[in-house]
PDB file of N, CA and C in Angstrom:
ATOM      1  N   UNK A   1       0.845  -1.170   0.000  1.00  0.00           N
ATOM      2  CA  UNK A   1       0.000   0.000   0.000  1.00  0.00           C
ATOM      3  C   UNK A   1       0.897   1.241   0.000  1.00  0.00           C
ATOM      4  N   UNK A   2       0.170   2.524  -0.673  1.00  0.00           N
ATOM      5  CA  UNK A   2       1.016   3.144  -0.713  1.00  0.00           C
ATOM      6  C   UNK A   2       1.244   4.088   0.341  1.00  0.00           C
ATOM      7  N   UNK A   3       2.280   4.421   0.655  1.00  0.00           N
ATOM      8  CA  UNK A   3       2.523   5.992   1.782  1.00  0.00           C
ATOM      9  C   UNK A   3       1.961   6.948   1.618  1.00  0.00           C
ATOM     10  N   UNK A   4       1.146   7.687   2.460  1.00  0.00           N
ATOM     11  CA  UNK A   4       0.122   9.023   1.606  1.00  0.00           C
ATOM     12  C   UNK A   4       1.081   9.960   1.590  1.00  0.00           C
ATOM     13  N   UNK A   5       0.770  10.498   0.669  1.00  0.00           N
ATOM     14  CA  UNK A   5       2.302  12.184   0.279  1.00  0.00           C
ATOM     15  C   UNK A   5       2.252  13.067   1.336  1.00  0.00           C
ATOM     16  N   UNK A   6       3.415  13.690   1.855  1.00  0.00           N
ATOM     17  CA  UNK A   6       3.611  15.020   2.410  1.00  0.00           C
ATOM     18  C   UNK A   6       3.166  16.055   1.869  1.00  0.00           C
ATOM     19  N   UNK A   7       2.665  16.088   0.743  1.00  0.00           N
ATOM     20  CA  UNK A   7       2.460  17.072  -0.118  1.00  0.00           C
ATOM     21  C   UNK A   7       0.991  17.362  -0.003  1.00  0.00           C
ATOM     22  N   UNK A   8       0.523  18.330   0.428  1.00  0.00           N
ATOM     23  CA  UNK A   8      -1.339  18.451   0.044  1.00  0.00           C
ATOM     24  C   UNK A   8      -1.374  18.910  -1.362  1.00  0.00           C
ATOM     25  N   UNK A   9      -2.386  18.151  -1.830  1.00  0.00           N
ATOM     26  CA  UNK A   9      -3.060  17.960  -2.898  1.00  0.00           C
ATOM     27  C   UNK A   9      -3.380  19.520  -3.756  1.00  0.00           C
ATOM     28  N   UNK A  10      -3.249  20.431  -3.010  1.00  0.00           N
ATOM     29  CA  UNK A  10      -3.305  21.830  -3.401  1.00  0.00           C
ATOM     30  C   UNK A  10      -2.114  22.042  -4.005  1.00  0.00           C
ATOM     31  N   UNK A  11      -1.079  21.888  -3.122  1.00  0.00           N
ATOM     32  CA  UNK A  11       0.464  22.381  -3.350  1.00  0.00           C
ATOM     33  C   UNK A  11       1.022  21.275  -5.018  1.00  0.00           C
ATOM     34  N   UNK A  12       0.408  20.174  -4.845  1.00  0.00           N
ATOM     35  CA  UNK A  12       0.884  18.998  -6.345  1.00  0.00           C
ATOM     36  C   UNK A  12      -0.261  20.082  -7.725  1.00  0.00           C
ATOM     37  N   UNK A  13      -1.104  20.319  -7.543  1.00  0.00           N
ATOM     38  CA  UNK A  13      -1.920  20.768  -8.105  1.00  0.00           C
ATOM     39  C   UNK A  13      -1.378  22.121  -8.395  1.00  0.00           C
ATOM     40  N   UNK A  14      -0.718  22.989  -7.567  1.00  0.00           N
ATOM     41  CA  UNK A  14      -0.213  24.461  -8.100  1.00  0.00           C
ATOM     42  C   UNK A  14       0.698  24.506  -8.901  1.00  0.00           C
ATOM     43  N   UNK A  15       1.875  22.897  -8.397  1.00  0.00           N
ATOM     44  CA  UNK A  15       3.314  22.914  -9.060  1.00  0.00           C
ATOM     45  C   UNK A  15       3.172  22.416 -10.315  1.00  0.00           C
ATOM     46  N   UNK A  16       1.993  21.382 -10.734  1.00  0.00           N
ATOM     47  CA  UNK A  16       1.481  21.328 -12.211  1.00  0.00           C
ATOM     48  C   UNK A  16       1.071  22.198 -13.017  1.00  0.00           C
ATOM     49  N   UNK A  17       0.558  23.497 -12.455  1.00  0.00           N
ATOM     50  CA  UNK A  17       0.289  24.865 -13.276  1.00  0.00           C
ATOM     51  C   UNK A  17       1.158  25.515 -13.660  1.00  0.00           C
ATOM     52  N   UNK A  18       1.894  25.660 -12.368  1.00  0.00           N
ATOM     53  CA  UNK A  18       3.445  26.161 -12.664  1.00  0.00           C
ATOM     54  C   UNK A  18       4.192  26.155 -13.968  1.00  0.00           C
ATOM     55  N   UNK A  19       4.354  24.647 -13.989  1.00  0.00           N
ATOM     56  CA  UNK A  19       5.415  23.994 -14.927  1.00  0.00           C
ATOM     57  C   UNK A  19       4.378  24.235 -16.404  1.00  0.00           C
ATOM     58  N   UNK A  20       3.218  24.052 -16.031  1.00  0.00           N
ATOM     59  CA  UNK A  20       2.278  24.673 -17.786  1.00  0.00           C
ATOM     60  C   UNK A  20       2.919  25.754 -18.132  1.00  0.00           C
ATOM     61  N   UNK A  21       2.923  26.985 -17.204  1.00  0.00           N
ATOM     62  CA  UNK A  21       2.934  28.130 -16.846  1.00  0.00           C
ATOM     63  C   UNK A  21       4.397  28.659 -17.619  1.00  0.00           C
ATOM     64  N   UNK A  22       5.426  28.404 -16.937  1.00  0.00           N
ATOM     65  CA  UNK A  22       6.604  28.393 -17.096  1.00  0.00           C
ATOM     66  C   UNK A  22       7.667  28.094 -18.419  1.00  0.00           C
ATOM     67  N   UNK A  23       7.177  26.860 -18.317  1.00  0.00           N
ATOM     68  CA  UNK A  23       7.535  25.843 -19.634  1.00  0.00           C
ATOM     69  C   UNK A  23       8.062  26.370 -21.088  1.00  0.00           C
ATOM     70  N   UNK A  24       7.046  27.592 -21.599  1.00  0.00           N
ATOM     71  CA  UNK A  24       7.758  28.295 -22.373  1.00  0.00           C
ATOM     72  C   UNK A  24       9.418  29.166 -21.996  1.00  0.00           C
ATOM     73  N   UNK A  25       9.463  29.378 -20.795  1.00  0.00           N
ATOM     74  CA  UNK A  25      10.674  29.915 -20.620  1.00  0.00           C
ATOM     75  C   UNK A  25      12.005  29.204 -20.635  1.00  0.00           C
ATOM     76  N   UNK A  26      11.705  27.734 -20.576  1.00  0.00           N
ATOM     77  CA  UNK A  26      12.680  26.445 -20.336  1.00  0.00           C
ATOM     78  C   UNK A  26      13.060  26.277 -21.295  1.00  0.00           C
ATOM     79  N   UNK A  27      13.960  25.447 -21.795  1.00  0.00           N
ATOM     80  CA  UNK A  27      14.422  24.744 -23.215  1.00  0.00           C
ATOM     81  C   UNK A  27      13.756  23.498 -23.005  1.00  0.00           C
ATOM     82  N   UNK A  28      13.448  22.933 -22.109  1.00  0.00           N
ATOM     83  CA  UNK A  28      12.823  20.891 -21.923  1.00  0.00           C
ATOM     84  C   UNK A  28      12.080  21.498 -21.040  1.00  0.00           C
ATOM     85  N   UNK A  29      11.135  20.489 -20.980  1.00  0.00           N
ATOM     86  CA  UNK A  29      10.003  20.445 -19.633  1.00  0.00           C
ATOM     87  C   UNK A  29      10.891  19.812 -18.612  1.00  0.00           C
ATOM     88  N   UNK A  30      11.911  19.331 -18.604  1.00  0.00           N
ATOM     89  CA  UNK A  30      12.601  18.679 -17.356  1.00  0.00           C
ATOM     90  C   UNK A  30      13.236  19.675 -16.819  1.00  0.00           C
ATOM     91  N   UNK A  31      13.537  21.028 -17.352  1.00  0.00           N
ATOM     92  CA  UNK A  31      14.256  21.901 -16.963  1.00  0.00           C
ATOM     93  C   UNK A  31      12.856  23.111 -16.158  1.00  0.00           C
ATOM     94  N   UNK A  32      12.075  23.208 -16.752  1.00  0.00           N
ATOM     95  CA  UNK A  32      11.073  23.489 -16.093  1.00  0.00           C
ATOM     96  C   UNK A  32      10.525  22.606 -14.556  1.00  0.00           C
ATOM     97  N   UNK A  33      10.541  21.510 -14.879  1.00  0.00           N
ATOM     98  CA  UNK A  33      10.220  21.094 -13.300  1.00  0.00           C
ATOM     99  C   UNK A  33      11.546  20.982 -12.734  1.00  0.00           C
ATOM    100  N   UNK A  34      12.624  21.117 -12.644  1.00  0.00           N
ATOM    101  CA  UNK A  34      13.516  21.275 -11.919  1.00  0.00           C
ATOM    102  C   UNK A  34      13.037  22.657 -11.052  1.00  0.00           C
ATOM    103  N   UNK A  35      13.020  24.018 -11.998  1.00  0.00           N
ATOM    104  CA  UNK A  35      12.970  25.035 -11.363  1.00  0.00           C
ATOM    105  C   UNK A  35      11.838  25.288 -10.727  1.00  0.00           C
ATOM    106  N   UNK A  36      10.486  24.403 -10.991  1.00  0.00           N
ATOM    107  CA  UNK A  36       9.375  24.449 -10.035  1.00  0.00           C
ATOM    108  C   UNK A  36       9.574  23.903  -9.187  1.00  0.00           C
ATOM    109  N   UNK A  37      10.028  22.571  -9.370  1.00  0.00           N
ATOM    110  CA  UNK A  37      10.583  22.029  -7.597  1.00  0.00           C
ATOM    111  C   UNK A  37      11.082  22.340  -6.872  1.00  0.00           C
ATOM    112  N   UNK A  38      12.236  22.804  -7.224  1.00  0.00           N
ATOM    113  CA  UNK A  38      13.284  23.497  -6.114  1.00  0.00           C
ATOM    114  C   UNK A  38      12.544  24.829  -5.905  1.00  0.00           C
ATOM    115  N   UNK A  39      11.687  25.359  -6.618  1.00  0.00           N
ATOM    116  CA  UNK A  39      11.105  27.163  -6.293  1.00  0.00           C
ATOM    117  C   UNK A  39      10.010  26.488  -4.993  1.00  0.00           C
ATOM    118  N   UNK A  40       9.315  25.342  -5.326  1.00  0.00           N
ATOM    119  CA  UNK A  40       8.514  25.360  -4.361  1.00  0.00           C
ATOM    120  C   UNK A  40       8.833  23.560  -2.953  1.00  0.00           C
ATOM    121  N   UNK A  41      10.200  24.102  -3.399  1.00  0.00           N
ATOM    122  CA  UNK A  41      10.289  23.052  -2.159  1.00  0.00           C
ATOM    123  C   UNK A  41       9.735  21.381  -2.108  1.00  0.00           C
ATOM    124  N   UNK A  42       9.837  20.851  -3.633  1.00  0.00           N
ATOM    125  CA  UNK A  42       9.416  19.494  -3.492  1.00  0.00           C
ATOM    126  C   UNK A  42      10.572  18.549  -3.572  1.00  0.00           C
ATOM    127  N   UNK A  43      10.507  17.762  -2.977  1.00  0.00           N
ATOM    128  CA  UNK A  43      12.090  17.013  -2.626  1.00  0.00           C
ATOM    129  C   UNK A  43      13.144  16.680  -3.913  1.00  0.00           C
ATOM    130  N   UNK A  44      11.856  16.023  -5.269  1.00  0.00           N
ATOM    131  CA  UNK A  44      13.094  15.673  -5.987  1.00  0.00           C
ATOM    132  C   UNK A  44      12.280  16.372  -7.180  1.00  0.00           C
ATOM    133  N   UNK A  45      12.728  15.955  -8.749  1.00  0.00           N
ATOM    134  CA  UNK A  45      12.023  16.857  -9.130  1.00  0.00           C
ATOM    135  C   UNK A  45      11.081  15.443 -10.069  1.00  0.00           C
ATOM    136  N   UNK A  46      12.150  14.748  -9.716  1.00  0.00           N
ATOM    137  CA  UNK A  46      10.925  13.332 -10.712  1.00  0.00           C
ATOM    138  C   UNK A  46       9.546  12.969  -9.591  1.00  0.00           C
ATOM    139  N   UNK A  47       9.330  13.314  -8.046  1.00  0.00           N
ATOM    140  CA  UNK A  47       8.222  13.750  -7.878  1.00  0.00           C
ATOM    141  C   UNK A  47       7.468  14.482  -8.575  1.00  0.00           C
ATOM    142  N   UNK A  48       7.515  15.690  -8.705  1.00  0.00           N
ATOM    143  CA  UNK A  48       6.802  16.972  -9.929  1.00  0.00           C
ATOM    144  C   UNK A  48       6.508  16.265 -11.058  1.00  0.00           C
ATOM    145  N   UNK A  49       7.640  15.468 -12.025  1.00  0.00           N
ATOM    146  CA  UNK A  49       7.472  14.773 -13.059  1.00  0.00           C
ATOM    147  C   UNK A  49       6.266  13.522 -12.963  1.00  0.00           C
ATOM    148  N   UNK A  50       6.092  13.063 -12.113  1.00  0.00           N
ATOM    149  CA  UNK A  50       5.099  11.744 -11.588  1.00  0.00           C
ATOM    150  C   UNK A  50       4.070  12.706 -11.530  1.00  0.00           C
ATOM    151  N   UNK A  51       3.838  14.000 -10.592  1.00  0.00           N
ATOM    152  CA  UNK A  51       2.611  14.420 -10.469  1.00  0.00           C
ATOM    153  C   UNK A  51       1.537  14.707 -11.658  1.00  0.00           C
ATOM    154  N   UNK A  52       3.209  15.470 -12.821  1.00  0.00           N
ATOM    155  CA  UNK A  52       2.417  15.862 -14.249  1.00  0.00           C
ATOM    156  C   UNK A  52       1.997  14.728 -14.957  1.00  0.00           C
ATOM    157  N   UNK A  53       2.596  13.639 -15.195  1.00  0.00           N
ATOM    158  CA  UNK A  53       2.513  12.558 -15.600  1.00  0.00           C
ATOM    159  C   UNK A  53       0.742  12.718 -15.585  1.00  0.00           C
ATOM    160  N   UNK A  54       0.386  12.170 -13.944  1.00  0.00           N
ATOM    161  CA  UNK A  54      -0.882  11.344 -13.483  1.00  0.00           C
ATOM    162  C   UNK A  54      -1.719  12.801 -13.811  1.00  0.00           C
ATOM    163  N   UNK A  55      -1.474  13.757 -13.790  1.00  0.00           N
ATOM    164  CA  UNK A  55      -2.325  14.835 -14.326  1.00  0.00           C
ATOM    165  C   UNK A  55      -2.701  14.984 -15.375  1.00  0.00           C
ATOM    166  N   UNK A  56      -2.059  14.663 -16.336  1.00  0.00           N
ATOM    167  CA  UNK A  56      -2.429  14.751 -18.174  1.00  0.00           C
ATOM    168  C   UNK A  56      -3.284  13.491 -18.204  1.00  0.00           C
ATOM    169  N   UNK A  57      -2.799  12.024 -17.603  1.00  0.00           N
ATOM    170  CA  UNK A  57      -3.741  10.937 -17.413  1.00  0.00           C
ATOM    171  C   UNK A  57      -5.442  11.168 -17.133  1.00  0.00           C
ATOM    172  N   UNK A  58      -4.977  11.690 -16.061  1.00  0.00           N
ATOM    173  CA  UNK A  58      -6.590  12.035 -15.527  1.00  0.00           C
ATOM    174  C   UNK A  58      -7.288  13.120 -16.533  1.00  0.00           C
ATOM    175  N   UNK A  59      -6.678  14.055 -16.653  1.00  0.00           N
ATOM    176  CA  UNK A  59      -7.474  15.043 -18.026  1.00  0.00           C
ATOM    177  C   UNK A  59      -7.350  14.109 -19.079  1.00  0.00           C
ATOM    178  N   UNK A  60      -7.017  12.888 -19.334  1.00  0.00           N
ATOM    179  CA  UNK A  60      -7.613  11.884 -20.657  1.00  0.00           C
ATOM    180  C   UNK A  60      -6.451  12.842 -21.819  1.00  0.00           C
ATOM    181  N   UNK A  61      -5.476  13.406 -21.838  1.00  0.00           N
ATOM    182  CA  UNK A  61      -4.199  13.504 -22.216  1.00  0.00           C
ATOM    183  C   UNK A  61      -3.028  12.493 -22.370  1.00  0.00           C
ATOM    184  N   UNK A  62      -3.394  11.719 -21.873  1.00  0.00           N
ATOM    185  CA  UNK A  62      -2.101  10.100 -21.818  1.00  0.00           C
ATOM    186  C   UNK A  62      -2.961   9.192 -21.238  1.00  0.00           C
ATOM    187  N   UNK A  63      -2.238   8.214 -22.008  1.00  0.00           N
ATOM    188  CA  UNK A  63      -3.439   6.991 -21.620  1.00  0.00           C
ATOM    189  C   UNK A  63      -2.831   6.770 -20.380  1.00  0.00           C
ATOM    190  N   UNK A  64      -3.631   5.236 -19.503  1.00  0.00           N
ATOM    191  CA  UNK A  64      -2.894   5.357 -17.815  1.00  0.00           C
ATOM    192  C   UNK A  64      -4.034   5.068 -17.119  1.00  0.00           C
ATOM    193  N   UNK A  65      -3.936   4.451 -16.302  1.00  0.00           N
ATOM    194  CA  UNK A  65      -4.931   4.223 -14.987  1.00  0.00           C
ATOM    195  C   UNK A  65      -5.114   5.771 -14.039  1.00  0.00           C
ATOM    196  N   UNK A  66      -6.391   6.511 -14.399  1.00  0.00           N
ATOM    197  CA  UNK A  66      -6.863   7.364 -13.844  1.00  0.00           C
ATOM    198  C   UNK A  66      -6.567   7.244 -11.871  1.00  0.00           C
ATOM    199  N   UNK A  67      -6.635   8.570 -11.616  1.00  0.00           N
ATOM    200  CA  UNK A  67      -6.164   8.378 -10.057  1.00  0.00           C
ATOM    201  C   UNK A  67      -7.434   7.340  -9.474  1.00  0.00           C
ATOM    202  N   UNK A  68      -8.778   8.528 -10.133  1.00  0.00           N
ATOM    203  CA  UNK A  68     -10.371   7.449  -9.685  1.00  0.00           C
ATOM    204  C   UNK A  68     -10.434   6.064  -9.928  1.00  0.00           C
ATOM    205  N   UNK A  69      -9.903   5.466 -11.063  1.00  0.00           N
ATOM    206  CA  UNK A  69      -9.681   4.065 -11.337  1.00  0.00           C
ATOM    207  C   UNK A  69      -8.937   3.724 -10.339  1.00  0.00           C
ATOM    208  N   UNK A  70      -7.784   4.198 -10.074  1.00  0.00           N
ATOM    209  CA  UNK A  70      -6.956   3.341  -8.919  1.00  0.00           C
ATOM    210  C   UNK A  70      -7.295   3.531  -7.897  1.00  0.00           C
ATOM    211  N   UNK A  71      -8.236   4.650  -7.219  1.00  0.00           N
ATOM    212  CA  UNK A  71      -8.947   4.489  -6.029  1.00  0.00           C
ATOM    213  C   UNK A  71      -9.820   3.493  -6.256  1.00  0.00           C
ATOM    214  N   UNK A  72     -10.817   3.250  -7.221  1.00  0.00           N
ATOM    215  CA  UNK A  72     -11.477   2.082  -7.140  1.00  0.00           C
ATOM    216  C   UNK A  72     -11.367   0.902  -7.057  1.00  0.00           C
ATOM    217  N   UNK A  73      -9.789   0.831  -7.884  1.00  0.00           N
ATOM    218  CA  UNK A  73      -9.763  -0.997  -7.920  1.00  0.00           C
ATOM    219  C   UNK A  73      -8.823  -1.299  -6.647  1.00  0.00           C
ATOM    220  N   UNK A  74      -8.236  -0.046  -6.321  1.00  0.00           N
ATOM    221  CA  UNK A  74      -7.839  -0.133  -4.748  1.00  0.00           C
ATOM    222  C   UNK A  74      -9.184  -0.633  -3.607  1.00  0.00           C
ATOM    223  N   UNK A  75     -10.074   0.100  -3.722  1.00  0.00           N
ATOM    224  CA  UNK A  75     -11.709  -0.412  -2.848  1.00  0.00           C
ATOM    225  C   UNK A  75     -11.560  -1.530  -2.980  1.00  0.00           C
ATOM    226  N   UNK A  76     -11.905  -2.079  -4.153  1.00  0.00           N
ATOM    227  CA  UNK A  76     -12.041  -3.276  -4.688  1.00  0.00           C
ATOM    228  C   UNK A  76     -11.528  -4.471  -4.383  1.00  0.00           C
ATOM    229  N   UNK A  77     -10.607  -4.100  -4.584  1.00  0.00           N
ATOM    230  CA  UNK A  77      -9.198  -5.255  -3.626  1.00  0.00           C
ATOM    231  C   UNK A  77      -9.262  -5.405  -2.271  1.00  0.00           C
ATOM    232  N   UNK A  78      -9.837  -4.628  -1.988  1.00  0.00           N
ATOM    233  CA  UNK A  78      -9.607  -3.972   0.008  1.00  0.00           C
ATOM    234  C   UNK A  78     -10.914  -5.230   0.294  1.00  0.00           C
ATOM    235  N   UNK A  79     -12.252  -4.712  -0.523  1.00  0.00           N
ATOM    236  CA  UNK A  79     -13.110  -5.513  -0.285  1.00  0.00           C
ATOM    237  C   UNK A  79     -13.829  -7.234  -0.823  1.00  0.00           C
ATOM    238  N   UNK A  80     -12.206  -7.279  -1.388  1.00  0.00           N
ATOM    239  CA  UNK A  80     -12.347  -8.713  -1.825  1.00  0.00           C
ATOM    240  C   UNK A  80     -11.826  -9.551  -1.350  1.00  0.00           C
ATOM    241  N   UNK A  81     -10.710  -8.763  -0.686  1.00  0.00           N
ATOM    242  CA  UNK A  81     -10.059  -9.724   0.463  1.00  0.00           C
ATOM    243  C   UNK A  81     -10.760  -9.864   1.488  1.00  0.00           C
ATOM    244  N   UNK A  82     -11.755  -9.118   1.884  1.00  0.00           N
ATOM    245  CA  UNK A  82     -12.625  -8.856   3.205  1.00  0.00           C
ATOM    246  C   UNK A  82     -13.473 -10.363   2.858  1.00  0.00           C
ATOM    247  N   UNK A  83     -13.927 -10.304   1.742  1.00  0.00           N
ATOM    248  CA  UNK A  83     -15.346 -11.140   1.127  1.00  0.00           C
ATOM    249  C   UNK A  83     -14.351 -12.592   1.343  1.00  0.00           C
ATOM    250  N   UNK A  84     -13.215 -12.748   0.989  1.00  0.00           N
ATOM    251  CA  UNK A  84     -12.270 -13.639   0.741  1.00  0.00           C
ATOM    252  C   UNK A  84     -12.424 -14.359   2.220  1.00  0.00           C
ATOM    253  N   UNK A  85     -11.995 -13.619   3.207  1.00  0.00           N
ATOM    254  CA  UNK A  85     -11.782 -13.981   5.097  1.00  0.00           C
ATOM    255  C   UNK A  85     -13.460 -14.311   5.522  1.00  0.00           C
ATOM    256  N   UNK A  86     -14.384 -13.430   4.857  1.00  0.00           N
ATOM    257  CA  UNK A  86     -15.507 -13.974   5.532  1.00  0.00           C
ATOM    258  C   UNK A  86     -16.035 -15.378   5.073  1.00  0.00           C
ATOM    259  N   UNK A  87     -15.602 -15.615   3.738  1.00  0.00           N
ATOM    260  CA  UNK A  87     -15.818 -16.727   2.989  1.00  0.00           C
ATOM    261  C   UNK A  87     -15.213 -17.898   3.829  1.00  0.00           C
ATOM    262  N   UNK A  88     -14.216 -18.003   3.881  1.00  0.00           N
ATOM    263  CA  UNK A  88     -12.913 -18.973   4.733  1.00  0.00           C
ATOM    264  C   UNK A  88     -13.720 -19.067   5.903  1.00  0.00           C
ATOM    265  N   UNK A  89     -13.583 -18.380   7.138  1.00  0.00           N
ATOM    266  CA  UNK A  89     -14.594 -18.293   7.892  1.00  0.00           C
ATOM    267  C   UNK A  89     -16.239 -19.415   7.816  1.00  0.00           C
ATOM    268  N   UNK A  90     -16.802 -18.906   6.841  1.00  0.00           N
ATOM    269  CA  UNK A  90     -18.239 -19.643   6.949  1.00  0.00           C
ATOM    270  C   UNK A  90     -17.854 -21.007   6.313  1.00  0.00           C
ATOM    271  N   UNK A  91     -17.014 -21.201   5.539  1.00  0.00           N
ATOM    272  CA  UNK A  91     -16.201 -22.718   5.627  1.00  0.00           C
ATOM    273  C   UNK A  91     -15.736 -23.385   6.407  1.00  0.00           C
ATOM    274  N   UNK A  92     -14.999 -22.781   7.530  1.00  0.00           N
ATOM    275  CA  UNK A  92     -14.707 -23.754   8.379  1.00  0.00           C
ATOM    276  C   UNK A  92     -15.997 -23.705   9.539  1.00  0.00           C
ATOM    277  N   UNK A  93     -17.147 -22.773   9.484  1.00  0.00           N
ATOM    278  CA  UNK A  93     -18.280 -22.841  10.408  1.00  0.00           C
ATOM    279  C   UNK A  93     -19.354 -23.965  10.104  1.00  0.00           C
ATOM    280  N   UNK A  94     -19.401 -23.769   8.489  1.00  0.00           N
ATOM    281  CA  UNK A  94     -20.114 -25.092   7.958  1.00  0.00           C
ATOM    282  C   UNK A  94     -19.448 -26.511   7.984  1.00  0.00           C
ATOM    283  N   UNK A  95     -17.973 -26.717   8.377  1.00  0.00           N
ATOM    284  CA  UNK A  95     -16.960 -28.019   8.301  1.00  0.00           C
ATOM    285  C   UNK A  95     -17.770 -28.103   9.592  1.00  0.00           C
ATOM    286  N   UNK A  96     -17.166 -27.313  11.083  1.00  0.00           N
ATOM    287  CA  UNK A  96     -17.752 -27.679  12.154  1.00  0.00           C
ATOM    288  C   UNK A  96     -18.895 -27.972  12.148  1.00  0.00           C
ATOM    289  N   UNK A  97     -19.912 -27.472  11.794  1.00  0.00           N
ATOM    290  CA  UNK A  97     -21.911 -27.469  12.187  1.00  0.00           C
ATOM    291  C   UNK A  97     -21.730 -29.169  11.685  1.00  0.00           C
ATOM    292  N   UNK A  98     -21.031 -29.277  10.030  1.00  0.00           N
ATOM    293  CA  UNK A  98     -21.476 -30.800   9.389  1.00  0.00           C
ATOM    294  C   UNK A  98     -21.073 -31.931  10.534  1.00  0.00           C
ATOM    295  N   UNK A  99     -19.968 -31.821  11.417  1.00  0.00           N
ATOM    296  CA  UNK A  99     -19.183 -32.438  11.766  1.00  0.00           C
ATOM    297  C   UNK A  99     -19.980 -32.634  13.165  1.00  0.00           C
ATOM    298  N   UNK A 100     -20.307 -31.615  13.754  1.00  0.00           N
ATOM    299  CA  UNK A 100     -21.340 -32.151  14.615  1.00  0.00           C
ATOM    300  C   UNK A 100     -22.668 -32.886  14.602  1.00  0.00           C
ATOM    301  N   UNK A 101     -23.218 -32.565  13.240  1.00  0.00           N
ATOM    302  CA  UNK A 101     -24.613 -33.067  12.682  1.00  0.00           C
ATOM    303  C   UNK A 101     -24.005 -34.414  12.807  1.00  0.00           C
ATOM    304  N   UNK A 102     -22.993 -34.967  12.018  1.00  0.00           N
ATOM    305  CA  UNK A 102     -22.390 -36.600  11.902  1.00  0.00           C
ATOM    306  C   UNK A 102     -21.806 -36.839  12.747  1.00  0.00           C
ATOM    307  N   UNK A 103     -21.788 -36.463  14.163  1.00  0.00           N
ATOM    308  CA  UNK A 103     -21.704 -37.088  15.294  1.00  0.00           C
ATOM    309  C   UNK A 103     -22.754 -37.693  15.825  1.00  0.00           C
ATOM    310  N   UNK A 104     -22.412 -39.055  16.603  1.00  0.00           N
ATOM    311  CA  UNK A 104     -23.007 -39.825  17.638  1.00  0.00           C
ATOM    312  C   UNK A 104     -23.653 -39.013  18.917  1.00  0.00           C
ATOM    313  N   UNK A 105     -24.789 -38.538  19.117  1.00  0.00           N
ATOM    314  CA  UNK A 105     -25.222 -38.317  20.448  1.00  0.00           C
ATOM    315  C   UNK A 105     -25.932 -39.058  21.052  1.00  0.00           C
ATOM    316  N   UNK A 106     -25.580 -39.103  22.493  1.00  0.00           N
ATOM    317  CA  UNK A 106     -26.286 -39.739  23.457  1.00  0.00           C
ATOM    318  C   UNK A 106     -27.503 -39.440  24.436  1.00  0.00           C
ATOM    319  N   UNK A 107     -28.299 -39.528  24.275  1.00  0.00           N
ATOM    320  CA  UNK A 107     -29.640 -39.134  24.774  1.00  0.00           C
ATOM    321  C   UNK A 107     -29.079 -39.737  26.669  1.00  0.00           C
ATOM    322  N   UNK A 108     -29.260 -38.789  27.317  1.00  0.00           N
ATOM    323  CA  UNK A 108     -29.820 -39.785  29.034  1.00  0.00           C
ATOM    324  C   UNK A 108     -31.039 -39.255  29.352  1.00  0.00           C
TER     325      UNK A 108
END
């Protein structure tokens, strides 16, 4: 699972405007997020690069598993393993119940 970012979601979201913003002044877009990262304090700059990445994704600009897709099939997973343990569970509840039904009892 992943580590949630230090970064609020505002601040990834400004430094992607930025680098729109900017970009004409750069010779590469890598030279542009260098100088947005380091202007706004993000640790490396292939963070910034990952953020723009999943940003053009989600605006349907690059193909890619949308952030909403991967929150979902993240749910998804979360609650299939859940369905998975309760399943296991009522298997070994139905092994026991059978196992007592096919036992010998003794009436006194």
């Amino acid at each position: 699972m992943a580590a949630k970012s230090p970064y609020p979601a505002e601040l990834r979201k400004r430094a992607v405007r930025m680098v729109a913003q900017v970009r004409p002044d750069y010779p590469t877009e890598w030279a542009a997020i260098n100088a947005v990262a380091a202007k706004l304090g993000i640790g490396t700059a292939e963070t910034l690069r990952k953020w723009i990445r999943q940003a053009q994704i989600d605006e349907g600009q690059r193909p890619g598993t949308t952030s909403d897709e991967s929150a979902e099939l993240k749910r998804l997973r979360r609650e299939n393993a859940e369905l998975r343990r309760a399943n296991e569970i009522l298997k070994a509840a139905s092994a026991f119940f059978a196992a007592e039904l096919d036992r010998p009892h003794t009436h006194s």
